[in-house]
N, C-alpha and C. Protein backbone atom coordinates (compact mmCIF):
# COMPACT_ATOMS: atom_id res chain seq x y z
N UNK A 1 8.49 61.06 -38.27
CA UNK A 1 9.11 60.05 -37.46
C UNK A 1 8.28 59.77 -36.22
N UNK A 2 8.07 61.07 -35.46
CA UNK A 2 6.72 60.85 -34.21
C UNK A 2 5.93 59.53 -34.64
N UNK A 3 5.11 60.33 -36.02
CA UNK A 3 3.94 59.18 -36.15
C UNK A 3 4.27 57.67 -36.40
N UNK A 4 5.47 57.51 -36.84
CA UNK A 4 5.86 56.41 -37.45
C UNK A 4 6.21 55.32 -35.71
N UNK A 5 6.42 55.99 -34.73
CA UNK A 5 6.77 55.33 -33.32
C UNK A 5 5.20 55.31 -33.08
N UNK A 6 4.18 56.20 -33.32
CA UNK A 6 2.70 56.46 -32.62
C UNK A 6 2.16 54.89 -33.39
N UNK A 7 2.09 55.03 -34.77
CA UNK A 7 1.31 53.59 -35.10
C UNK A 7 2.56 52.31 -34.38
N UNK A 8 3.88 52.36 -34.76
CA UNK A 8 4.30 51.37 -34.34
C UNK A 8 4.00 51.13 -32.75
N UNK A 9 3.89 51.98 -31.75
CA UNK A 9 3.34 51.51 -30.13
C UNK A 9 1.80 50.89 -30.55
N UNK A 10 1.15 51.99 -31.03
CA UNK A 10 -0.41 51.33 -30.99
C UNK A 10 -0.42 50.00 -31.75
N UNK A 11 0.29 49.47 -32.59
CA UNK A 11 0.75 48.14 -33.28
C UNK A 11 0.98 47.14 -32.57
N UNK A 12 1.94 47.66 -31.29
CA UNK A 12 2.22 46.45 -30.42
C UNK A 12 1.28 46.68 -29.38
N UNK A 13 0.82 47.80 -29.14
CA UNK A 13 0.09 47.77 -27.66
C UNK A 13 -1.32 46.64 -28.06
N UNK A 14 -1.95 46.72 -29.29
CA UNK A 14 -3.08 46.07 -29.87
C UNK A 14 -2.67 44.37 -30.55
N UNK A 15 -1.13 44.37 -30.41
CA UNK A 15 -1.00 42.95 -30.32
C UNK A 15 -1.08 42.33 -29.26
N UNK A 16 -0.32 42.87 -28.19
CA UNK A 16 -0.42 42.46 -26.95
C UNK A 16 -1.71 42.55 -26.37
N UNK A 17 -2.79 43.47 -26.71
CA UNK A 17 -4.03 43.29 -26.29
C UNK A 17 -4.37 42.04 -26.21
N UNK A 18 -4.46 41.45 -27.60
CA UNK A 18 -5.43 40.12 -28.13
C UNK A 18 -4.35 39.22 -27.79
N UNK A 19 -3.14 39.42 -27.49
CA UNK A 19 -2.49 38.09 -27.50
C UNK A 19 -3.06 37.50 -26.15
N UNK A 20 -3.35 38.05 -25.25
CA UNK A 20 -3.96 37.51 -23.90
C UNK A 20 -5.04 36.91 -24.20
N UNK A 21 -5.59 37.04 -25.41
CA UNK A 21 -7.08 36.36 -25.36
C UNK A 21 -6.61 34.47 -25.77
N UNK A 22 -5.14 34.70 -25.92
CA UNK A 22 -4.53 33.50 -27.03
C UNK A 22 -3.97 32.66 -25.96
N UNK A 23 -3.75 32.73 -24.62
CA UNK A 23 -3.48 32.37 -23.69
C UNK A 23 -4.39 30.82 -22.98
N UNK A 24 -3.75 29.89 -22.63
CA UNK A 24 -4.17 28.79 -22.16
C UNK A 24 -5.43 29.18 -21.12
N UNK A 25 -6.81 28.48 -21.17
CA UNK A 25 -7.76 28.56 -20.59
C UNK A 25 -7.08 28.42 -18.72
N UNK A 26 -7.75 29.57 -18.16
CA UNK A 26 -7.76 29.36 -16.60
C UNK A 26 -6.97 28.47 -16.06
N UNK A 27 -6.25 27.79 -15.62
CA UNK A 27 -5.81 26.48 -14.64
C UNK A 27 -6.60 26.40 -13.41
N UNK A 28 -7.34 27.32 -13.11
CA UNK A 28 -8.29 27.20 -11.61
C UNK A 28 -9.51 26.29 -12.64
N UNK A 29 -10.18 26.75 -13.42
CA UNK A 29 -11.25 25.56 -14.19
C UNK A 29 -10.81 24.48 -14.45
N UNK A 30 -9.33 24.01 -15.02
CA UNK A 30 -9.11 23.13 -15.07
C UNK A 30 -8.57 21.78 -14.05
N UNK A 31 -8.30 22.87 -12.94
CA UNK A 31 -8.10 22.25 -11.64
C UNK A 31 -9.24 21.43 -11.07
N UNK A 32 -10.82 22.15 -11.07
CA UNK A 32 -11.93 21.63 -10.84
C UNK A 32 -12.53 21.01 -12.01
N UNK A 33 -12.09 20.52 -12.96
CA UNK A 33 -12.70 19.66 -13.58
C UNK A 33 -11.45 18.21 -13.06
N UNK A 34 -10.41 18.46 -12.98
CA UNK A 34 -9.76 17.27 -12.27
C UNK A 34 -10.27 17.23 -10.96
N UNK A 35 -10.53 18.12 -9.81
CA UNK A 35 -11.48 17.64 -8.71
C UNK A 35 -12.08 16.34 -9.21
N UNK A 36 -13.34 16.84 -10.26
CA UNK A 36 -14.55 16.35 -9.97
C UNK A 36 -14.21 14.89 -10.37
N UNK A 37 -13.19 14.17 -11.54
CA UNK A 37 -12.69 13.41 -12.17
C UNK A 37 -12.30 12.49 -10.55
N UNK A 38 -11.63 13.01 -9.66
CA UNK A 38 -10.60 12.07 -8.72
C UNK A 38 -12.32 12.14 -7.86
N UNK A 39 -13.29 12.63 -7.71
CA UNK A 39 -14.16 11.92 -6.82
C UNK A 39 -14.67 10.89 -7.36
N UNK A 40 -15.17 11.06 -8.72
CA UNK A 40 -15.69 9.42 -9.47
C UNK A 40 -14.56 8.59 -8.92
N UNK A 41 -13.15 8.35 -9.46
CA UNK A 41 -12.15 7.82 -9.16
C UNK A 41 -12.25 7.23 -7.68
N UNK A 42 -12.44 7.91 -6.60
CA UNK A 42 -12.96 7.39 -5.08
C UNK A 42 -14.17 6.62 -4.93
N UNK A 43 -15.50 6.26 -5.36
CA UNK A 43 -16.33 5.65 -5.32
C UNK A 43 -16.00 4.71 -4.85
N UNK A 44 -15.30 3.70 -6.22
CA UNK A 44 -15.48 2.32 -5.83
C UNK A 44 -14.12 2.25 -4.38
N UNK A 45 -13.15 2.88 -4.14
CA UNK A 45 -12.34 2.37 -2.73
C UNK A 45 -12.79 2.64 -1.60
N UNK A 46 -14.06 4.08 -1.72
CA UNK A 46 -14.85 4.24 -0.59
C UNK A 46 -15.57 3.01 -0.45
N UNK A 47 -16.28 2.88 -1.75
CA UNK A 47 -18.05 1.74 -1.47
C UNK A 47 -16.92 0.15 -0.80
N UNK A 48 -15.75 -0.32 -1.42
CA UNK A 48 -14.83 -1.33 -0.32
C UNK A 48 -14.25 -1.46 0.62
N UNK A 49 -13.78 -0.01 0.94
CA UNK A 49 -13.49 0.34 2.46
C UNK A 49 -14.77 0.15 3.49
N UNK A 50 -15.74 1.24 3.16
CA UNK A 50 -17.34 0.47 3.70
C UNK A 50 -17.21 -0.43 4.03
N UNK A 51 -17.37 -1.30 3.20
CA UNK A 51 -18.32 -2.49 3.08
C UNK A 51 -17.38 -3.35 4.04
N UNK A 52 -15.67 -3.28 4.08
CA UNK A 52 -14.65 -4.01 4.80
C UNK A 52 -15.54 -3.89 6.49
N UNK A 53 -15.54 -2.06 6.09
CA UNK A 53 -15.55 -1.77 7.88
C UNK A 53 -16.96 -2.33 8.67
N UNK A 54 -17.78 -2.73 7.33
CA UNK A 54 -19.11 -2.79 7.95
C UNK A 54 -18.89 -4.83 8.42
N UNK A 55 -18.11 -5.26 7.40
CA UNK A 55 -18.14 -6.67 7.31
C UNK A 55 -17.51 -7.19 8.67
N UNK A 56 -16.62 -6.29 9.07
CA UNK A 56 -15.90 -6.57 10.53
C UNK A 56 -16.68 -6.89 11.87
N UNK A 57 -17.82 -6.22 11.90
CA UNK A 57 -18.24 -6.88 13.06
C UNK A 57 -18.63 -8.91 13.06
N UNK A 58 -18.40 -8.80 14.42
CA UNK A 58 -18.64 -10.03 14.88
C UNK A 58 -19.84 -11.55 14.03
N UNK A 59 -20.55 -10.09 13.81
CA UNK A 59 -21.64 -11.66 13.65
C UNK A 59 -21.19 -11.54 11.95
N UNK A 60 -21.23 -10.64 11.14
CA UNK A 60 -20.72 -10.95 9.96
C UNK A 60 -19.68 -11.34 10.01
N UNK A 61 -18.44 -11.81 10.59
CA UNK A 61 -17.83 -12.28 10.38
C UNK A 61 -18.08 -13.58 10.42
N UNK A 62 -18.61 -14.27 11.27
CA UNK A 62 -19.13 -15.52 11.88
C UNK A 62 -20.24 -16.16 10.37
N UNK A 63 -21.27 -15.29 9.63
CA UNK A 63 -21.43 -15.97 8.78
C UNK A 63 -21.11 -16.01 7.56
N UNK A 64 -19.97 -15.01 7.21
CA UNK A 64 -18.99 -15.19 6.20
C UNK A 64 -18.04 -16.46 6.09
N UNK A 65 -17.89 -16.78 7.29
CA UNK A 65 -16.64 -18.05 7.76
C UNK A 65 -17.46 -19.34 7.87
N UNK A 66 -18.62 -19.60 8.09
CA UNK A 66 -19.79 -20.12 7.98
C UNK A 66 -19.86 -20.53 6.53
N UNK A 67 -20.18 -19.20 5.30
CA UNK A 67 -20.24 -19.58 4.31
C UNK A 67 -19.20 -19.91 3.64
N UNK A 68 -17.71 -19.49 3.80
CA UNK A 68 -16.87 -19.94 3.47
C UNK A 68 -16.29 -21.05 3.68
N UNK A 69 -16.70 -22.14 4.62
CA UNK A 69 -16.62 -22.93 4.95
C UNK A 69 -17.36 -23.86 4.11
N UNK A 70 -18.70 -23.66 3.99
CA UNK A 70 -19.95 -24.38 3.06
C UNK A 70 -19.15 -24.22 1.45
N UNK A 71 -18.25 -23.10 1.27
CA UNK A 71 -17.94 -23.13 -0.38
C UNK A 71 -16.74 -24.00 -0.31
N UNK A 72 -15.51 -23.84 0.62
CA UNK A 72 -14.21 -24.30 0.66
C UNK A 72 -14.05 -25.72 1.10
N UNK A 73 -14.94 -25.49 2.16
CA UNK A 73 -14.99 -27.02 3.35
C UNK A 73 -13.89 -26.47 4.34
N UNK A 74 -14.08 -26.98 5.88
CA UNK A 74 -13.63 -26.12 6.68
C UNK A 74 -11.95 -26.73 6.63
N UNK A 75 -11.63 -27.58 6.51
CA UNK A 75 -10.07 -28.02 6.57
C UNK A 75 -9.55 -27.63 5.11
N UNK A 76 -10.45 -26.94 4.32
CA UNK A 76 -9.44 -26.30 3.03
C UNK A 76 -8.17 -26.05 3.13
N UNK A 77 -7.12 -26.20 2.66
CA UNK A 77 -5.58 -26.05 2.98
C UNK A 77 -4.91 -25.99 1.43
N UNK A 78 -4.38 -24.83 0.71
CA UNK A 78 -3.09 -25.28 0.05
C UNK A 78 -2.39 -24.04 0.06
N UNK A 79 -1.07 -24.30 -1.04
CA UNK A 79 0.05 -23.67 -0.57
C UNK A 79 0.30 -23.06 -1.89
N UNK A 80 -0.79 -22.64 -2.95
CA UNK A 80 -0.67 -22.10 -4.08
C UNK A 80 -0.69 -20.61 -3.81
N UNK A 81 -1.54 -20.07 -3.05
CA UNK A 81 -1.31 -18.26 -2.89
C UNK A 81 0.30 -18.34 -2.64
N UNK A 82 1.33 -18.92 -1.62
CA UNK A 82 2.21 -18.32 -1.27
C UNK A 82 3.22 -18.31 -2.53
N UNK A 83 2.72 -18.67 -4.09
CA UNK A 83 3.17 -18.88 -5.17
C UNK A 83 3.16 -17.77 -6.16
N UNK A 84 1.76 -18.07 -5.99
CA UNK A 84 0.98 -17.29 -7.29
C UNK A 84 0.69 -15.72 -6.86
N UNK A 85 1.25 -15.34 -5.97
CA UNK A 85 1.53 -14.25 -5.50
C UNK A 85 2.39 -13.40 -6.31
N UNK A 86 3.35 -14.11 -6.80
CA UNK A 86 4.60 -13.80 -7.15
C UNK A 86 4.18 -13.68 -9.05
N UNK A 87 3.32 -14.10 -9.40
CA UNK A 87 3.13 -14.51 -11.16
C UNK A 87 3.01 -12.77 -11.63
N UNK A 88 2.47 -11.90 -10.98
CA UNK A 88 2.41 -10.70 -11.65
C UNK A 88 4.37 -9.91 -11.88
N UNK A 89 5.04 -10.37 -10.93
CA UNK A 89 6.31 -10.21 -10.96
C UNK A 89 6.94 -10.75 -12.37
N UNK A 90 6.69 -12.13 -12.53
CA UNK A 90 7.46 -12.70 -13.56
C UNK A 90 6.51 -12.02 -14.96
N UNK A 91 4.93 -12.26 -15.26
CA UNK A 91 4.59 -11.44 -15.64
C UNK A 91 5.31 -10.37 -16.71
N UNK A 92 5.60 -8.92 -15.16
CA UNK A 92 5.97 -7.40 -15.98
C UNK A 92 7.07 -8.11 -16.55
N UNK A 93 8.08 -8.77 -16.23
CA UNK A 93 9.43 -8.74 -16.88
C UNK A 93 9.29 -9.58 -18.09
N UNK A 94 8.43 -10.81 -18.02
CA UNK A 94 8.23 -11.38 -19.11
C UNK A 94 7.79 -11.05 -20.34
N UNK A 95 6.61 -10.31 -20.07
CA UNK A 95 5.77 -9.65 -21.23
C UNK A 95 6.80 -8.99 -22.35
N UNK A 96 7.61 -8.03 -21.89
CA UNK A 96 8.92 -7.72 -23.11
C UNK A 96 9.33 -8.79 -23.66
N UNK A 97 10.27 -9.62 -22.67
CA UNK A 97 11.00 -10.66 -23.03
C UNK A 97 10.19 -11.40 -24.37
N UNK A 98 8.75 -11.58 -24.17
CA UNK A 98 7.99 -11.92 -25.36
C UNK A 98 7.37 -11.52 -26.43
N UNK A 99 7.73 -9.93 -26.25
CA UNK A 99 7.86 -8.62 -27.59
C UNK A 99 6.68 -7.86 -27.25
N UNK A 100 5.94 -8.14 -26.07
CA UNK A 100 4.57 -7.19 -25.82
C UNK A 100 5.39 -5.53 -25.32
N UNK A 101 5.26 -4.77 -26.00
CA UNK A 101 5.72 -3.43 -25.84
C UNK A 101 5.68 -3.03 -24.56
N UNK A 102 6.43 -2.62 -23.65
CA UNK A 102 6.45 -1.73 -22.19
C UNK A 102 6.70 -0.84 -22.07
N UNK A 103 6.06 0.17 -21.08
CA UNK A 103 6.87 1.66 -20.98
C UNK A 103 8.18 1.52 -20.95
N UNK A 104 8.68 0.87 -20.09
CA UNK A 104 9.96 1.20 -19.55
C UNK A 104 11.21 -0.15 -20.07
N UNK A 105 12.40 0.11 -19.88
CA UNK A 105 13.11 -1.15 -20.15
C UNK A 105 12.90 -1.82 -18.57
N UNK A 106 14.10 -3.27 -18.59
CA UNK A 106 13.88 -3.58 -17.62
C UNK A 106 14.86 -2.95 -16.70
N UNK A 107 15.94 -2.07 -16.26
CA UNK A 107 15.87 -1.84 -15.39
C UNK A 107 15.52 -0.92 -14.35
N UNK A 108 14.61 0.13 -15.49
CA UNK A 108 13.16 0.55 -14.97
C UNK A 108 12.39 0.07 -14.14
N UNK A 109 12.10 -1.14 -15.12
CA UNK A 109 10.79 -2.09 -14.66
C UNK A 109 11.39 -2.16 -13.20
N UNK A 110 12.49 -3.08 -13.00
CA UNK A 110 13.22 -4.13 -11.96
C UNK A 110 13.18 -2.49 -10.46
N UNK A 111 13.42 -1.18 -11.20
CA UNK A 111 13.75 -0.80 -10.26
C UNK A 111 12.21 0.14 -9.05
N UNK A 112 11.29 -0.04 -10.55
CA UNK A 112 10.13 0.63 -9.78
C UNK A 112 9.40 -0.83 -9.04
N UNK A 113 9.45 -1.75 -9.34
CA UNK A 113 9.40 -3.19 -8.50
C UNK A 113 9.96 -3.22 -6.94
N UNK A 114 11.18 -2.64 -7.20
CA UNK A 114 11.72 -2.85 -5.95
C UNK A 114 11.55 -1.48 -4.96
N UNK A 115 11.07 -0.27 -5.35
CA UNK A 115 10.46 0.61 -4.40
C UNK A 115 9.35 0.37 -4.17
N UNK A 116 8.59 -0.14 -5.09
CA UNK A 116 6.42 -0.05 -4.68
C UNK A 116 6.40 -1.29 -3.78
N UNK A 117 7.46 -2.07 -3.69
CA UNK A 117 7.54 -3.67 -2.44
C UNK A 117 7.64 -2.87 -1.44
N UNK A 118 9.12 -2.11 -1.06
CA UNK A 118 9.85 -2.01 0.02
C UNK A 118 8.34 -1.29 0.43
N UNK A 119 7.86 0.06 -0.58
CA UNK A 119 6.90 0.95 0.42
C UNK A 119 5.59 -0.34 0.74
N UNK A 120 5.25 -0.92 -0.06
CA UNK A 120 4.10 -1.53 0.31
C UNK A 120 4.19 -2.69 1.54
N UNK A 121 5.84 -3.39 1.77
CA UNK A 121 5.77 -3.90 2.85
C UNK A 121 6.16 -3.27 3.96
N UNK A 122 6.74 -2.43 4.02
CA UNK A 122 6.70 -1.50 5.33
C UNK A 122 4.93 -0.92 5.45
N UNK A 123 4.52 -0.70 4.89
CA UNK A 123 3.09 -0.19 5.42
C UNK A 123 2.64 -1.36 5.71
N UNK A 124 2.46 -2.85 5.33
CA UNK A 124 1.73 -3.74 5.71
C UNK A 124 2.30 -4.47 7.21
N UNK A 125 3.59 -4.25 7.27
CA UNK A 125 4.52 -4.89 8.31
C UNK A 125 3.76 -3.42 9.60
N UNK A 126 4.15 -2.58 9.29
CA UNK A 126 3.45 -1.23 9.81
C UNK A 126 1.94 -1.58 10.82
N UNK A 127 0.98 -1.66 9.51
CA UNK A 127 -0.54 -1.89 9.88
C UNK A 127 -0.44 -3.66 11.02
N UNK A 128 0.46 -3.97 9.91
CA UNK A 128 -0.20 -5.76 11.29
C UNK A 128 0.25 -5.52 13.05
N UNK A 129 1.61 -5.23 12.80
CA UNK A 129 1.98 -4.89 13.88
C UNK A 129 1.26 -3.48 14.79
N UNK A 130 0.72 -3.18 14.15
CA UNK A 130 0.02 -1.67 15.24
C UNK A 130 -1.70 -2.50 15.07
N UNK A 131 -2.18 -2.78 14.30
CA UNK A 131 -3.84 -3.19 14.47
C UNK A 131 -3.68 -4.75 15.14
N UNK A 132 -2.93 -5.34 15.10
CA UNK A 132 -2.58 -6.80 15.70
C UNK A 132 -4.36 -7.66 15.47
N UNK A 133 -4.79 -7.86 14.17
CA UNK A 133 -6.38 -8.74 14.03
C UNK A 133 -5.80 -10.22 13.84
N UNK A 134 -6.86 -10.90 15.35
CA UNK A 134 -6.49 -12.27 15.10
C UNK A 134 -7.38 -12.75 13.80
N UNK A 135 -6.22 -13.70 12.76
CA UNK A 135 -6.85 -14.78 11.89
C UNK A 135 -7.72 -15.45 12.50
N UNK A 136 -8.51 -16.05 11.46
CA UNK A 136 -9.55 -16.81 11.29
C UNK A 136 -9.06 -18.14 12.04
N UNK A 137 -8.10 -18.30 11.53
CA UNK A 137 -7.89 -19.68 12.30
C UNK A 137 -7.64 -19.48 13.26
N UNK A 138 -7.41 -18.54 14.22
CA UNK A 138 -6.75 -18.18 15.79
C UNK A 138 -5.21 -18.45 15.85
N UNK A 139 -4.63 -18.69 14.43
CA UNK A 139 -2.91 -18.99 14.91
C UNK A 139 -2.31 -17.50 15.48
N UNK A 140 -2.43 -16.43 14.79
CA UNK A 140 -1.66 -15.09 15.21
C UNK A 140 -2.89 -14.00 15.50
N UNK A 141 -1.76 -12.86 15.53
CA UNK A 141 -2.23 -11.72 15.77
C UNK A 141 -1.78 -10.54 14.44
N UNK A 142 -2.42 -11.51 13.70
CA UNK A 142 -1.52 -10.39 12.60
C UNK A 142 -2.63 -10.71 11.26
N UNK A 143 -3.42 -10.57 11.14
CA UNK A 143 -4.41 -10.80 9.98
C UNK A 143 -4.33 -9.67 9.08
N UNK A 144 -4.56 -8.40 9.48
CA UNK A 144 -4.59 -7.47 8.71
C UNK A 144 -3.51 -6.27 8.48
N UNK A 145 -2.65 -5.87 7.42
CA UNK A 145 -3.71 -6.58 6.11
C UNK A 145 -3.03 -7.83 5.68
N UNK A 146 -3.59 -8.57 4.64
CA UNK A 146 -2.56 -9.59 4.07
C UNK A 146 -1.18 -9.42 3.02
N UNK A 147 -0.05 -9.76 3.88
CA UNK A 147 1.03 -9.65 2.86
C UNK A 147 1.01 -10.16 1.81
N UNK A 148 0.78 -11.37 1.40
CA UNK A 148 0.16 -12.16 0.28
C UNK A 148 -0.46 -11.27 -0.89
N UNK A 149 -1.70 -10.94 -0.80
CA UNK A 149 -2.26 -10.02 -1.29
C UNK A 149 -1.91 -8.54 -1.72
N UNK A 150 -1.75 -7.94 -0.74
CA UNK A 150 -0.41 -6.79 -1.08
C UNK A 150 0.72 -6.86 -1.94
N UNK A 151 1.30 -7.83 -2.03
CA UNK A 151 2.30 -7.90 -3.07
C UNK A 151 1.66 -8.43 -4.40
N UNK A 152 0.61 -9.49 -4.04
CA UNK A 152 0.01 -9.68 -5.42
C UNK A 152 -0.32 -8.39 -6.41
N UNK A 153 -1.26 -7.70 -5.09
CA UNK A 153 -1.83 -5.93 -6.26
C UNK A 153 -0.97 -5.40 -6.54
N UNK A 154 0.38 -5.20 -5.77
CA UNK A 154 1.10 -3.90 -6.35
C UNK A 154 1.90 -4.72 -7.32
N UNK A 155 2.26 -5.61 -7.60
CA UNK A 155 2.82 -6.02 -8.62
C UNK A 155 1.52 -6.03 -9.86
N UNK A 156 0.48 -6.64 -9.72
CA UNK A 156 -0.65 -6.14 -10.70
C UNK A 156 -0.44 -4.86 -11.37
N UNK A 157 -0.74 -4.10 -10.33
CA UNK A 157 -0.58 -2.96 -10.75
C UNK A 157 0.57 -2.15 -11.42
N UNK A 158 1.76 -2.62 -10.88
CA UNK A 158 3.12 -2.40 -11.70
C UNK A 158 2.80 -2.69 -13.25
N UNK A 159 2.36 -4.57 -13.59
CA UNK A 159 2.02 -4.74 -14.64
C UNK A 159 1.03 -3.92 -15.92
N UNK A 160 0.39 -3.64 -14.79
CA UNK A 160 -0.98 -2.83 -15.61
C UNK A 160 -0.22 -1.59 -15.98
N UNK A 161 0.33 -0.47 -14.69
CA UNK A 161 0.99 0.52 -15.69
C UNK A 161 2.04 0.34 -16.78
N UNK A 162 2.32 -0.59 -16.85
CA UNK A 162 3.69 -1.11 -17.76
C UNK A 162 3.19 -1.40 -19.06
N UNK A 163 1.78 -2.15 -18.93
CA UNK A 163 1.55 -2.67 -20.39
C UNK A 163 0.42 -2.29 -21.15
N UNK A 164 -0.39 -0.99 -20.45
CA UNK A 164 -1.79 -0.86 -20.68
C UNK A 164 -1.33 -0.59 -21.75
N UNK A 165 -0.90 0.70 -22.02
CA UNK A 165 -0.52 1.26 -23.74
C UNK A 165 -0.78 0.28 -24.58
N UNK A 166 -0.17 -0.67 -24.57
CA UNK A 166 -0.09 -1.66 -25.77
C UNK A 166 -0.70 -2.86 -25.94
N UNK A 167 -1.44 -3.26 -24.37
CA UNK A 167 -2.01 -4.60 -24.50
C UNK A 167 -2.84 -4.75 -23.37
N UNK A 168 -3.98 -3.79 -23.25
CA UNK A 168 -4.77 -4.44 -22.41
C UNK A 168 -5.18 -5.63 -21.72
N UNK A 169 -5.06 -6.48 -22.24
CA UNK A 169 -5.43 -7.68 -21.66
C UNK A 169 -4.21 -8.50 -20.99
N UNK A 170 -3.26 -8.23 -21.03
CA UNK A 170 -2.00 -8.63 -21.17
C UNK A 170 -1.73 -7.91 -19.39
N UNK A 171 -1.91 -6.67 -19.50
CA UNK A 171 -1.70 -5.68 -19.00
C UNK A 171 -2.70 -6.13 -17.57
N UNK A 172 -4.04 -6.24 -17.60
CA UNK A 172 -4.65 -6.66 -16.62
C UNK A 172 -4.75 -7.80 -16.02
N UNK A 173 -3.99 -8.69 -16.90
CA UNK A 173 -4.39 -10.05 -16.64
C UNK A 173 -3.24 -10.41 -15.01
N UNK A 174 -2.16 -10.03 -14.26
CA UNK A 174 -1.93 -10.04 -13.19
C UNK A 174 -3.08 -10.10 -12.36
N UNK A 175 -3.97 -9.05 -12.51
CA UNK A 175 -5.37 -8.28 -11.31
C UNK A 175 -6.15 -9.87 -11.09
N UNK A 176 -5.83 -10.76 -11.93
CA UNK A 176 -6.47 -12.50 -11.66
C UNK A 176 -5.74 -13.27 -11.00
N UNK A 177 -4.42 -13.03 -10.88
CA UNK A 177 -3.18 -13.87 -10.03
C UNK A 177 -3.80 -12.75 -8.75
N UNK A 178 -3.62 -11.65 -8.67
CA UNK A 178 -3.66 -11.18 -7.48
C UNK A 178 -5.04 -11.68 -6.54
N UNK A 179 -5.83 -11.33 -7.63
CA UNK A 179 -7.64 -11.64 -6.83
C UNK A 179 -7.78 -13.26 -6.27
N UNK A 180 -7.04 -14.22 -7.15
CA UNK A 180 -6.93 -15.32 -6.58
C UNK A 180 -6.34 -15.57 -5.98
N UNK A 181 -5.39 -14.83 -5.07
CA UNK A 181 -4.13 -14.99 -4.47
C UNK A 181 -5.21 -14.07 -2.62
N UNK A 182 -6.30 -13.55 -2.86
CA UNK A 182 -6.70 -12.67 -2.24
C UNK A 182 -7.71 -14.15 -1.27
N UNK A 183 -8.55 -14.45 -2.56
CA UNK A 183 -9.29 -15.75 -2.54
C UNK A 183 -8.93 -16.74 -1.73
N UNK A 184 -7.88 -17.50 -2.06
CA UNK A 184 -6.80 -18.43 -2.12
C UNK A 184 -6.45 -17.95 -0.42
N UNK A 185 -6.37 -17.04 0.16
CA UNK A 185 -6.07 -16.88 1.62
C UNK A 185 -7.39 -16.64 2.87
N UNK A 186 -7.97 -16.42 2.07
CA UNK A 186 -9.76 -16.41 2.89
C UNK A 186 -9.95 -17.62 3.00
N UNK A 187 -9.74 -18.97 1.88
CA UNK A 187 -10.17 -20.19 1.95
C UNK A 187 -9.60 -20.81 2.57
N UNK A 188 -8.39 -20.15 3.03
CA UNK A 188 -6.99 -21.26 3.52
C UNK A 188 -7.13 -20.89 5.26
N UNK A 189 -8.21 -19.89 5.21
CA UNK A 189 -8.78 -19.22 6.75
C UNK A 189 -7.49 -18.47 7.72
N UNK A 190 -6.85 -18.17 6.43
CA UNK A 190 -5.60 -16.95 6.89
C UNK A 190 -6.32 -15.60 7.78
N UNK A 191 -7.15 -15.30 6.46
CA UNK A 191 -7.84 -13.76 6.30
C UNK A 191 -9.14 -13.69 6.82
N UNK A 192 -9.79 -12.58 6.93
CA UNK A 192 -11.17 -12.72 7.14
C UNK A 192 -11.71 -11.99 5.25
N UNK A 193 -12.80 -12.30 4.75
CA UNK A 193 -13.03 -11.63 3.83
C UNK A 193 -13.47 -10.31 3.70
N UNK A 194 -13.38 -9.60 4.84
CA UNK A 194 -13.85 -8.15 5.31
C UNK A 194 -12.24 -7.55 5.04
N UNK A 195 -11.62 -8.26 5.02
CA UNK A 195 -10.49 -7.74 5.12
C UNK A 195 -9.74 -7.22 4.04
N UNK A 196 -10.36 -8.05 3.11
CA UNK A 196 -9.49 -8.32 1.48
C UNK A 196 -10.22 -7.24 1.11
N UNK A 197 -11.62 -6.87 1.28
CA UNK A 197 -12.03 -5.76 0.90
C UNK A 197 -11.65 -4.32 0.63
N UNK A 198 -11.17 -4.15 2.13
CA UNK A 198 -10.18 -2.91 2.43
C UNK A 198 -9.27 -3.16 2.10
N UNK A 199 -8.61 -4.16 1.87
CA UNK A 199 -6.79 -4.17 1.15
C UNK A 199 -6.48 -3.87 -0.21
N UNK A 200 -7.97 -4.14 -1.07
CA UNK A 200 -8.11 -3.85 -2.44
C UNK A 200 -7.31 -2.47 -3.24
N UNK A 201 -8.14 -1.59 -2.26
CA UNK A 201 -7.82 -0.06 -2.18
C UNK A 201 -6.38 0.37 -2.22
């Protein structure tokens, strides 16, 4: 009977040996291979933050508005951004409505819509009011960042997580209402284009 407990311990003690070898690789290695993943991921909002902060001084601004002027013409004026702002909205909800597969139903959709606004316009209401940058045209003190634009991306972006799974193109195609909606306020000499840079991010 002794021996019969002696092999049965050494039985389990030598399962339990190797079962540790059966165990999920490290989480500290796998932690630093996600490091290294989220610095690629930073590139491009660093290399546009840059380029915003570098575009801000004075004289680049002067021949950005210069050239934007030469592309737009200086009395450029319309009233399509304060529109087409809104197309990535109708967009997420539509895309179901027209059988393109979504993560979520809609009052998912409707309800992560209405937190990524509230946070994204309190930070933008936030930033204008504490950085106070006069527009291009000299009407205010409130240029940066653009509300316009802000709601265009995060609704983009709502879209994009909603529909990538199933329809890429479908899925990105907001990120063109937004970018023209970005456009569409530089020309209208709301914004400065140093600006849209950093708002991208």
């Amino acid at each position: 009977m002794k021996k019969q407990k002696l092999i049965y311990l050494l039985l389990v003690s030598y399962i339990c040996a190797f079962s540790g070898f059966a165990q999920i690789t490290d989480t500290i290695h796998e932690k630093n291979q996600k490091d290294i993943l989220s610095v690629k991921k930073m590139i491009i909002p660093a290399t546009l933050i840059t380029s915003g902060i570098i575009l801000r001084t004075p004289a680049w601004r002067n021949q950005l508005l210069d050239f934007k002027n030469q592309l737009f013409g200086a009395s450029f004026s319309t009233k399509v951004d304060d529109y087409i702002q809104y197309i990535p909205i109708i967009q997420t909800l539509g895309g179901k409505s027209i059988g393109i597969e979504s993560k979520h139903g809609y009052k998912q959709m409707i309800t992560n819509q209405i937190i990524s606004n509230a946070i994204s316009a309190a930070v933008v209401h936030g930033l204008k009011n504490s950085v106070k940058d006069l527009r291009p045209d000299g009407s205010a003190n409130n240029s940066f960042p653009s509300g316009h634009a802000a709601t265009a991306f995060t609704n983009a972006m709502i879209q994009y997580l909603e529909y990538k799974d199933s329809n890429k193109w479908y899925a990105a195609s907001g990120f063109l209402f937004a970018t023209a909606t970005g456009v569409l306020r530089v020309a209208n000499t709301r914004h400065w284009q140093a600006m849209l840079l950093r708002a991208q991010e």
